[in-house]
C-alpha atoms as a PDB file:
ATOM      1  CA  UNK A   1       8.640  -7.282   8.101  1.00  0.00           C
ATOM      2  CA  UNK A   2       9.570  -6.538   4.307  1.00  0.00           C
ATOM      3  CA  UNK A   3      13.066  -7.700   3.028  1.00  0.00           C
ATOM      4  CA  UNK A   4      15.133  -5.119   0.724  1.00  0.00           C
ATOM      5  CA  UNK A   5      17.997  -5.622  -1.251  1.00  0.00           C
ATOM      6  CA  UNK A   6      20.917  -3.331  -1.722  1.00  0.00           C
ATOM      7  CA  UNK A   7      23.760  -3.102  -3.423  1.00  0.00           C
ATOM      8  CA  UNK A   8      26.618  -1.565  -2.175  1.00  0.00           C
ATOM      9  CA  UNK A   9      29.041   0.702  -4.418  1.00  0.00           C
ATOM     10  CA  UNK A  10      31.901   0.665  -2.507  1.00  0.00           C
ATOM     11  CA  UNK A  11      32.883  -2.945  -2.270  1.00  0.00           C
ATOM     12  CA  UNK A  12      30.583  -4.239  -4.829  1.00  0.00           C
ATOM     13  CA  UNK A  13      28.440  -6.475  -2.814  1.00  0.00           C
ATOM     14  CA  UNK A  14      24.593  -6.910  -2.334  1.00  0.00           C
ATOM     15  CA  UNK A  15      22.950  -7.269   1.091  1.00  0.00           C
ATOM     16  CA  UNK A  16      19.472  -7.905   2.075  1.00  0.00           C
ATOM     17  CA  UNK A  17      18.002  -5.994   5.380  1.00  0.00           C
ATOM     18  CA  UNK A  18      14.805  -6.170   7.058  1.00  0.00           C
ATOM     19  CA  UNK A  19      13.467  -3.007   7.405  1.00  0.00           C
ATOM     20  CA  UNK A  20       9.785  -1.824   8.550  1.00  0.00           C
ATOM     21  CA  UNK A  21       7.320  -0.039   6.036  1.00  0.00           C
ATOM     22  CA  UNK A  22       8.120   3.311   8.632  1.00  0.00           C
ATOM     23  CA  UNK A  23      11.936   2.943   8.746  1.00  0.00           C
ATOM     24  CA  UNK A  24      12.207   2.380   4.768  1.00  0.00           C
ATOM     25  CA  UNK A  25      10.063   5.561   4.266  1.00  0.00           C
ATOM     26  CA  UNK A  26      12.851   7.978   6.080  1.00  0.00           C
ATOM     27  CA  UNK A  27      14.668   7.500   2.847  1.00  0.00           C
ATOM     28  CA  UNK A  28      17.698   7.087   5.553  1.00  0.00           C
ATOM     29  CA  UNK A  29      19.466   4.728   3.264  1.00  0.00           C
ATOM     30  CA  UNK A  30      21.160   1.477   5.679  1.00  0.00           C
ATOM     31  CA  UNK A  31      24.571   0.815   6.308  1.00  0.00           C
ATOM     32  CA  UNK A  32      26.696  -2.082   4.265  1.00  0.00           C
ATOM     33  CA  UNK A  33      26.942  -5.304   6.254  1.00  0.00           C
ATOM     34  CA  UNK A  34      30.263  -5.775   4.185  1.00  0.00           C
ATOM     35  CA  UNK A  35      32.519  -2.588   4.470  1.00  0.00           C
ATOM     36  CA  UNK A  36      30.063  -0.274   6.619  1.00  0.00           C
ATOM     37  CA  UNK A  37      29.599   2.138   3.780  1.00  0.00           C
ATOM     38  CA  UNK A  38      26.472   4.403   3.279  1.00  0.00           C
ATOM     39  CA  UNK A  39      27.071   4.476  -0.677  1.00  0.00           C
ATOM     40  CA  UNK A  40      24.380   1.752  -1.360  1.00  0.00           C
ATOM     41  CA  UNK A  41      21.176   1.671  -3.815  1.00  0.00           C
ATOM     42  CA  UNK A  42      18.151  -0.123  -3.511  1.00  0.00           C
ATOM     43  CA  UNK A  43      17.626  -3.331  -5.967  1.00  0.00           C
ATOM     44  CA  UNK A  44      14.340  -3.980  -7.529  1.00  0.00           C
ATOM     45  CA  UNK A  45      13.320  -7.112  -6.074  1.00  0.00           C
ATOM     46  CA  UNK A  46      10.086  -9.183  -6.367  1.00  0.00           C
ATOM     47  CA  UNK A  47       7.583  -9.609  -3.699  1.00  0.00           C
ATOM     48  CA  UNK A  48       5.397 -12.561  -1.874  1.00  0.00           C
ATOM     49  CA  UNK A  49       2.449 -12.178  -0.150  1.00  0.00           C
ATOM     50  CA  UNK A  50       0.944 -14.364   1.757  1.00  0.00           C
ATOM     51  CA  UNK A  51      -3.111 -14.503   2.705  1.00  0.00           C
ATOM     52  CA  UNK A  52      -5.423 -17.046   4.617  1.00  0.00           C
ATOM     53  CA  UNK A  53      -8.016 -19.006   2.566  1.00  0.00           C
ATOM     54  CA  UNK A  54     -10.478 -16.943   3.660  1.00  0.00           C
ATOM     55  CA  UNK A  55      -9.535 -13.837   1.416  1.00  0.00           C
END
């Protein structure tokens, strides 16, 4: 399940929430783990991906 990174503009904090590739694409945006606020924005953040040998 991808990790993304928020930041929240209400109490200034950044949070990181697993969401799945369906629930990200509502566009509903999450909730603050810090002060419960829906005021947040999505971080760029870099990604890792991880294969078998075989590809």
């Amino acid at each position: 399940m991808p990790a993304y990174t928020y930041y929240c503009n209400d109490c200034k904090k950044e949070f990181t929430v697993y969401l799945t590739m369906t629930e990200h694409e509502k566009g509903n945006p999450p909730v603050c783990t810090e002060c419960g606020s829906k005021n947040v924005v999505a971080e760029l953040s870099s990604a890792t991906v991880i294969t078998s040998k075989k590809s």
